[in-house]
N, C-alpha and C. Protein backbone atom coordinates (compact mmCIF):
# COMPACT_ATOMS: atom_id res chain seq x y z
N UNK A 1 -30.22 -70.25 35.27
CA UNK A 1 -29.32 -69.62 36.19
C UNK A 1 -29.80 -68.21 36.51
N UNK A 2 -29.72 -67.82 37.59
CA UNK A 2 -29.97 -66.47 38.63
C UNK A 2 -29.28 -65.36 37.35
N UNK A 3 -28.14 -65.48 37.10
CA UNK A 3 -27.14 -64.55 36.71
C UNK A 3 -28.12 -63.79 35.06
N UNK A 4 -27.96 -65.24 34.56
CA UNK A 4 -29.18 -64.96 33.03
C UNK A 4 -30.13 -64.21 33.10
N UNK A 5 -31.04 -64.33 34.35
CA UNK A 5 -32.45 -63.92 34.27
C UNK A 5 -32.01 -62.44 34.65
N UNK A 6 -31.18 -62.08 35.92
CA UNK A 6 -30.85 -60.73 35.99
C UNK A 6 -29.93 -60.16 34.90
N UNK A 7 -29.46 -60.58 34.04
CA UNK A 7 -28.55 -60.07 32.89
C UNK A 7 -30.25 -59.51 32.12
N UNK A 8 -30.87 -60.48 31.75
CA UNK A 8 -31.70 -59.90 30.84
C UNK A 8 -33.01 -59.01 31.10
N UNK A 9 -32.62 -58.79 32.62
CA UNK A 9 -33.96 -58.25 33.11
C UNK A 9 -32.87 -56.90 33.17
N UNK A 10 -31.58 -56.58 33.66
CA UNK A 10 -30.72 -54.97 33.16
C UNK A 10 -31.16 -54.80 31.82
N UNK A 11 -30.74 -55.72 30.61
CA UNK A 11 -30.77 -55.55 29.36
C UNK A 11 -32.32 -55.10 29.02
N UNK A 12 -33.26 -55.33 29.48
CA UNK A 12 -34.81 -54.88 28.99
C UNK A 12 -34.58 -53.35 29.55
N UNK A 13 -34.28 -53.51 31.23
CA UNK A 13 -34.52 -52.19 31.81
C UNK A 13 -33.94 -51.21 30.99
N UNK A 14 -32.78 -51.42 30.94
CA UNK A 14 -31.72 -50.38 29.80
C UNK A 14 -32.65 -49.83 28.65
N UNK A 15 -33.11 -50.84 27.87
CA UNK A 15 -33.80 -50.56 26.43
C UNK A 15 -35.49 -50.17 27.19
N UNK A 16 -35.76 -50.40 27.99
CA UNK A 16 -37.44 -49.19 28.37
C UNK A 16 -36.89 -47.90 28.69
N UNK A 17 -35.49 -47.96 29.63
CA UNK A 17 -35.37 -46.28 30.16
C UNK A 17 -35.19 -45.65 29.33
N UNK A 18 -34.16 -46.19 28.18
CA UNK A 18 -33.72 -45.56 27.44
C UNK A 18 -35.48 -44.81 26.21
N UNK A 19 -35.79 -45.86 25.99
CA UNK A 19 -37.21 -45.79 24.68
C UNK A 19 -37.86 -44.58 25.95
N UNK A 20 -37.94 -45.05 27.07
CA UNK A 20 -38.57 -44.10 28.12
C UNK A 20 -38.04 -42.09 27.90
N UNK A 21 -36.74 -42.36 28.26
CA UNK A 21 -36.84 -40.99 28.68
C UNK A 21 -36.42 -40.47 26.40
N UNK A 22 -36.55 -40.83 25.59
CA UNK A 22 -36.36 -40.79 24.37
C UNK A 22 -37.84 -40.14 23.49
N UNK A 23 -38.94 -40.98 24.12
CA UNK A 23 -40.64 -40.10 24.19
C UNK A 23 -41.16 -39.66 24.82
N UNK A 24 -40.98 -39.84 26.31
CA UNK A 24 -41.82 -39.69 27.02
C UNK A 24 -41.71 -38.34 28.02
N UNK A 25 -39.90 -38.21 28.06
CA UNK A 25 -39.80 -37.35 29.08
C UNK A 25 -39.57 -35.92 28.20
N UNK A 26 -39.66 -35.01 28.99
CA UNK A 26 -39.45 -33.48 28.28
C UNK A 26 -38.18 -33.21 28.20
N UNK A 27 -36.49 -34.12 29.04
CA UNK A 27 -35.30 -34.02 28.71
C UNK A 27 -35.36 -34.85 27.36
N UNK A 28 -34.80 -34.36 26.21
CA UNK A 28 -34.66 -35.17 24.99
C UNK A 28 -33.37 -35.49 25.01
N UNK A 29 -32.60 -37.07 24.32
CA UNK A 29 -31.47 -37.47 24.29
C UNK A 29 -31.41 -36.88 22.78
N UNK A 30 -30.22 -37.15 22.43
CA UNK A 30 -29.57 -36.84 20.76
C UNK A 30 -30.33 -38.29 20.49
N UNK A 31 -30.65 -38.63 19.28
CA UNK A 31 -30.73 -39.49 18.51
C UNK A 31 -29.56 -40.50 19.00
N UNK A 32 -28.01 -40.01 18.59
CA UNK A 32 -27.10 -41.00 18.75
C UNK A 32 -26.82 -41.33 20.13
N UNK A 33 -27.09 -40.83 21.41
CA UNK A 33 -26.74 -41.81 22.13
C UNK A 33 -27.95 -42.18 22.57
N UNK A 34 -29.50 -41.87 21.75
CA UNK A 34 -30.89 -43.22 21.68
C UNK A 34 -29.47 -44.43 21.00
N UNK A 35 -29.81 -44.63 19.71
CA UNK A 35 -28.81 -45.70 19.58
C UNK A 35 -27.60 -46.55 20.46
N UNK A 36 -26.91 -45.47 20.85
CA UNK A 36 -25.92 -46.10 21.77
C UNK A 36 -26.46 -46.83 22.68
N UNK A 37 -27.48 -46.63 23.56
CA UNK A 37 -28.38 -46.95 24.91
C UNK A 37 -28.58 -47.76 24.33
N UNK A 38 -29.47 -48.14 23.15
CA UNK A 38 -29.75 -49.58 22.54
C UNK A 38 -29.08 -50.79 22.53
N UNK A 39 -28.14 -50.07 21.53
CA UNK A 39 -27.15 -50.89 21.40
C UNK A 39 -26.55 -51.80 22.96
N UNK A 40 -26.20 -50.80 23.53
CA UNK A 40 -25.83 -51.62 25.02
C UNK A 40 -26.83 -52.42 25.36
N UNK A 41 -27.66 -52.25 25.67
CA UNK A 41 -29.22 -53.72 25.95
C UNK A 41 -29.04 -54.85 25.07
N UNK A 42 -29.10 -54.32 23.64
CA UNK A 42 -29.04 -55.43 23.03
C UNK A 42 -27.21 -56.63 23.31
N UNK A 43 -26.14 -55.59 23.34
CA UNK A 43 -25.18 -56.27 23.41
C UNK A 43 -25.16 -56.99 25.01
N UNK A 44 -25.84 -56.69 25.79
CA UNK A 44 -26.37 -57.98 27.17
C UNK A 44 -26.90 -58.66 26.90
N UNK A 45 -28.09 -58.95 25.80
CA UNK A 45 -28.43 -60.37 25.42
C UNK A 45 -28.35 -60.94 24.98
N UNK A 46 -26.63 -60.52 24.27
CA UNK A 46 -26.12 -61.73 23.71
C UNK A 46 -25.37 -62.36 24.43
N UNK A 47 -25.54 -62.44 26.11
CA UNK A 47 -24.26 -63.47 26.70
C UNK A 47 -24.41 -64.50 26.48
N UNK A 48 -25.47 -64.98 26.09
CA UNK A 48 -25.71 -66.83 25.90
C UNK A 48 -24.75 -67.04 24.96
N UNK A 49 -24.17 -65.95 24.30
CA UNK A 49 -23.57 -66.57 23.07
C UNK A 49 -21.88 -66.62 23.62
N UNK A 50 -21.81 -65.38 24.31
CA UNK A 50 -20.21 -65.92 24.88
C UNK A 50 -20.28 -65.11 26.40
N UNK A 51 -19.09 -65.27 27.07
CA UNK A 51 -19.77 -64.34 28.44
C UNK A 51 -18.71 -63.15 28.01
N UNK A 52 -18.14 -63.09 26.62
CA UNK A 52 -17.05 -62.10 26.34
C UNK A 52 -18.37 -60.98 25.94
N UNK A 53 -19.21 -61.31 25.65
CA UNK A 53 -20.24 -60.01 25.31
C UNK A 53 -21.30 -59.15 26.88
N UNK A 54 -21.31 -60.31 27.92
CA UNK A 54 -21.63 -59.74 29.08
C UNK A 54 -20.53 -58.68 29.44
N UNK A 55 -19.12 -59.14 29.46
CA UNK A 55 -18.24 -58.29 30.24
C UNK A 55 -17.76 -56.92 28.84
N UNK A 56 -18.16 -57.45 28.08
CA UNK A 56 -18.25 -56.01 26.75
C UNK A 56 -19.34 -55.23 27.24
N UNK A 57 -20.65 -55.81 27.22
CA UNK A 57 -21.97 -55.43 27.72
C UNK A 57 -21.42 -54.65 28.58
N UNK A 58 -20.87 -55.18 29.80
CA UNK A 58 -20.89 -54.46 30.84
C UNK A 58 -20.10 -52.59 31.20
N UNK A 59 -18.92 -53.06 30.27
CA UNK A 59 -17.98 -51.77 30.60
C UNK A 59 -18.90 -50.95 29.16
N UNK A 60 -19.16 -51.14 28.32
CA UNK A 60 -20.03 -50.71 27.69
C UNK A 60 -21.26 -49.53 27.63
N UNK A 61 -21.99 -50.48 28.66
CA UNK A 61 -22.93 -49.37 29.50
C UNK A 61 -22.40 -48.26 30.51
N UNK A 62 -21.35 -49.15 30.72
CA UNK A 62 -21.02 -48.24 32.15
C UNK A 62 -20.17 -47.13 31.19
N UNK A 63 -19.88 -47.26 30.15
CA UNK A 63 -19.32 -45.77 29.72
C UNK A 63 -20.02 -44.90 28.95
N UNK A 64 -20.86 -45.58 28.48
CA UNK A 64 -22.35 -44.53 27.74
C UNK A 64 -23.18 -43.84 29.04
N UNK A 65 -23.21 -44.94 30.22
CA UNK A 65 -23.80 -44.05 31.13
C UNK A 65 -22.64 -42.65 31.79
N UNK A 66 -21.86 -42.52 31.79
CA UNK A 66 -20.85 -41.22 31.65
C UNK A 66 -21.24 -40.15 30.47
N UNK A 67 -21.58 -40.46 29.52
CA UNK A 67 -22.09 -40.09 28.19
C UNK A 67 -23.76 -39.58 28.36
N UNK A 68 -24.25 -40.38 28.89
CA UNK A 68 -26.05 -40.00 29.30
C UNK A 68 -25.96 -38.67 29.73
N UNK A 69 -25.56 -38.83 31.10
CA UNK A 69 -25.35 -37.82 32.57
C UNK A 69 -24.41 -36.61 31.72
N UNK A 70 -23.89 -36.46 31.27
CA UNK A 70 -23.40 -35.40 30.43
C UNK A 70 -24.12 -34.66 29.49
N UNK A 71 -24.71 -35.39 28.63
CA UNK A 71 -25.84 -35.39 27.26
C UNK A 71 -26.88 -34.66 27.63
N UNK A 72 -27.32 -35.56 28.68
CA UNK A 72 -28.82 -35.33 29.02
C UNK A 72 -28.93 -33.85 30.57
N UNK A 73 -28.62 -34.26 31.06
CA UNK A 73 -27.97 -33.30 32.15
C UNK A 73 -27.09 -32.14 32.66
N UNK A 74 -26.24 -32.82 31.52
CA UNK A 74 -25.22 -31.31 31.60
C UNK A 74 -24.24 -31.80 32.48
N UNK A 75 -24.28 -32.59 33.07
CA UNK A 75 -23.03 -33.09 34.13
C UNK A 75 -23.15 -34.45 34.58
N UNK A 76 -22.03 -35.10 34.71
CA UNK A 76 -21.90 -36.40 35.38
C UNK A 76 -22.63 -36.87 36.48
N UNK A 77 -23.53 -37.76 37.22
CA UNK A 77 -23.41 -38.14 38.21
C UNK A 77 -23.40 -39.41 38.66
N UNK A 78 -22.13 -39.17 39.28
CA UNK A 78 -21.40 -40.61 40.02
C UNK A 78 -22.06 -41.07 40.68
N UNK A 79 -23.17 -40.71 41.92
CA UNK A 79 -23.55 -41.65 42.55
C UNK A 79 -24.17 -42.81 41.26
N UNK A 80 -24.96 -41.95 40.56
CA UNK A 80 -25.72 -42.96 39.29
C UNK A 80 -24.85 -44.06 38.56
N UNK A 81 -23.40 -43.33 38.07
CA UNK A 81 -22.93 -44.24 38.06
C UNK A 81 -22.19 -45.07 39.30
N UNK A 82 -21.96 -45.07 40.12
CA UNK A 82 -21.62 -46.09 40.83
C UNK A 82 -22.66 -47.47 41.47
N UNK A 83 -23.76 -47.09 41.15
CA UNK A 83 -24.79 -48.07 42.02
C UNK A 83 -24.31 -48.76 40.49
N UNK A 84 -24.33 -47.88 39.13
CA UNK A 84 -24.13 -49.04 37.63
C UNK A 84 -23.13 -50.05 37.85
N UNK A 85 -22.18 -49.38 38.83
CA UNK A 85 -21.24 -49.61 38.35
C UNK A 85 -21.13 -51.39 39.63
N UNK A 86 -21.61 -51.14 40.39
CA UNK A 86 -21.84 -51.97 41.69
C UNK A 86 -22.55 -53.13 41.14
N UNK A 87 -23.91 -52.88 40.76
CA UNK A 87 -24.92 -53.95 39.69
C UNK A 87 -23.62 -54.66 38.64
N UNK A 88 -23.02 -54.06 37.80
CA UNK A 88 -22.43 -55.05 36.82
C UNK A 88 -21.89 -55.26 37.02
N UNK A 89 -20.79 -54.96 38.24
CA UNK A 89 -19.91 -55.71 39.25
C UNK A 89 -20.33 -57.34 39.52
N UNK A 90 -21.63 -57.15 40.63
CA UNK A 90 -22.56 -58.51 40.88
C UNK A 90 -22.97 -58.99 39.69
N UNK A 91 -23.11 -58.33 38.30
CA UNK A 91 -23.88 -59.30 37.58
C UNK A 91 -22.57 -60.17 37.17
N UNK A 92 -21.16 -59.60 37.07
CA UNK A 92 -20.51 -60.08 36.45
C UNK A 92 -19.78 -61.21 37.27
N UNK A 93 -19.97 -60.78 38.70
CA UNK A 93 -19.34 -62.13 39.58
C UNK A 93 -20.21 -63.18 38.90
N UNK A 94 -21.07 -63.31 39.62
CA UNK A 94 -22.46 -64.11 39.07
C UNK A 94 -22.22 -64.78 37.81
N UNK A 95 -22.13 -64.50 36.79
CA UNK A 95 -22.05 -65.03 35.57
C UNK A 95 -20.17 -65.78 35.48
N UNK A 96 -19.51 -65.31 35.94
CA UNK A 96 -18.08 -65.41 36.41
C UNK A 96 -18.36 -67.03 37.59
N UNK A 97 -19.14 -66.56 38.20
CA UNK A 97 -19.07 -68.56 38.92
C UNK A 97 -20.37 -69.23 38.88
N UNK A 98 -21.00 -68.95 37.41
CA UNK A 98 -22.11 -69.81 36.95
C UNK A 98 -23.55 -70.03 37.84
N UNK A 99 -23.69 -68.90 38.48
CA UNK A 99 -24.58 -68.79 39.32
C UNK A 99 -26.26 -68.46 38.69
């Protein structure tokens, strides 16, 4: 299914940006929300196991990413989250009518 392959292709992206901007970039995250960011990737690939962990997954990320943009930045930004927020919208229809 369409929905799977894009669930686990967010869930990788999540866990490179995150490992990404964690070594690579000169903004450093705290340690704990490295973990948190993880954690959210990993909790998207467990929807095979129920789709109660996609729609956990989902509001999940979308509130650590409120947490990033603060952390890392110094301030929120909504457009960033709203395109998040738009994507797990569609991922969640999608998985919602077995697509």
């Amino acid at each position: 299914m369409i929905s799977n392959v894009l669930i686990y292709l967010y869930a990788v992206l999540i866990i490179f940006i995150t490992c990404y901007q964690m070594f690579a970039k000169k903004t450093k995250m705290p340690i704990w929300l490295f973990i948190l960011n993880i954690a959210g990737g990993v909790i998207l690939a467990l929807k095979p196991l129920s789709n109660f962990w996609l729609y956990f997954g989902i509001l999940y990320v979308l509130a650590i990413s409120v947490f990033d943009g603060h952390e890392i930045f110094g301030k929120i930004h909504p457009s960033y989250f709203f395109v998040q927020l738009i994507f797990s919208l569609v991922l969640a229809l999608l998985a919602f009518k077995n697509l």
